[in-house]
Protein backbone atom coordinates (compact mmCIF):
# COMPACT_ATOMS: atom_id res chain seq x y z
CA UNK A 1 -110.45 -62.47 -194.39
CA UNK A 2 -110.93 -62.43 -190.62
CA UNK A 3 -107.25 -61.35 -188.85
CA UNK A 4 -108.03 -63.75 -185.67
CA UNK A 5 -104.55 -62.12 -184.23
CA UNK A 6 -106.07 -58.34 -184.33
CA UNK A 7 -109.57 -59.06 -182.95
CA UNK A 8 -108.14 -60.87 -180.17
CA UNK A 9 -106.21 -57.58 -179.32
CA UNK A 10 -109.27 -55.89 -179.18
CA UNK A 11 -111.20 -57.80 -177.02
CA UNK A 12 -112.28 -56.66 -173.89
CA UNK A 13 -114.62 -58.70 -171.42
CA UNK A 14 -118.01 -56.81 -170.59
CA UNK A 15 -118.03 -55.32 -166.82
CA UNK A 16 -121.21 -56.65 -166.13
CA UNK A 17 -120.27 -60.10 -166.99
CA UNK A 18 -117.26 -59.75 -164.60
CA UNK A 19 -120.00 -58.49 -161.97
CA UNK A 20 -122.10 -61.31 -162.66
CA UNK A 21 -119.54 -63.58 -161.94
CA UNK A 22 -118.27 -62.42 -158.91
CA UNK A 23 -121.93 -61.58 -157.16
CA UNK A 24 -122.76 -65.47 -158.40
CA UNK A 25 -119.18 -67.22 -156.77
CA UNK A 26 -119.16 -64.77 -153.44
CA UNK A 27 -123.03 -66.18 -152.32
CA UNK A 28 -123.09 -69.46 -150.25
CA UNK A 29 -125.86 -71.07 -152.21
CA UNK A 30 -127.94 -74.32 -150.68
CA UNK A 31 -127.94 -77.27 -153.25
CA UNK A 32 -129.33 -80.23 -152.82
CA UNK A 33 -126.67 -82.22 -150.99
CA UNK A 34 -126.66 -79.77 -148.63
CA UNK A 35 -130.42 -80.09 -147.88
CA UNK A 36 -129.82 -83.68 -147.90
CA UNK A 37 -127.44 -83.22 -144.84
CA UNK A 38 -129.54 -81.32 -142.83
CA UNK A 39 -132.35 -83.85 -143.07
CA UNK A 40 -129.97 -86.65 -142.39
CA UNK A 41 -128.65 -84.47 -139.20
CA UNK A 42 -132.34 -83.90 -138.14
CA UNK A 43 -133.24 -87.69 -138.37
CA UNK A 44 -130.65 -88.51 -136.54
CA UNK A 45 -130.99 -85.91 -133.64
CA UNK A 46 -134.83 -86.95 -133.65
CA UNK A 47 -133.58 -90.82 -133.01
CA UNK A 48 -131.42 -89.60 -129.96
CA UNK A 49 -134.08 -88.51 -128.47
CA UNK A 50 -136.21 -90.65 -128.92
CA UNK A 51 -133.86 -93.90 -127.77
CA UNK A 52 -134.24 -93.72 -123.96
């Protein structure tokens, strides 16, 4: 039978999974809402100047 207690003391977390992690949380990734932003932003700059 499987000692749960004693494999959890053995357990260490891979490195590169750690890496991963960070090098995916530390990058300021565009999504979609911010795209949808911007174009919102650039419609309404593109109104201003057109209202004269």
């Amino acid at each position: 039978m499987i000692n749960y207690e004693e494999e959890l003391k053995k357990f260490h977390p891979s490195m590169d999974v750690n890496e991963a992690e960070d090098a995916i949380y530390s990058r300021d990734l565009t999504d979609v809402t911010d795209i949808l932003k911007e174009m919102i932003q650039d419609e309404k700059e593109k109104k201003g100047k057109n209202v004269r």
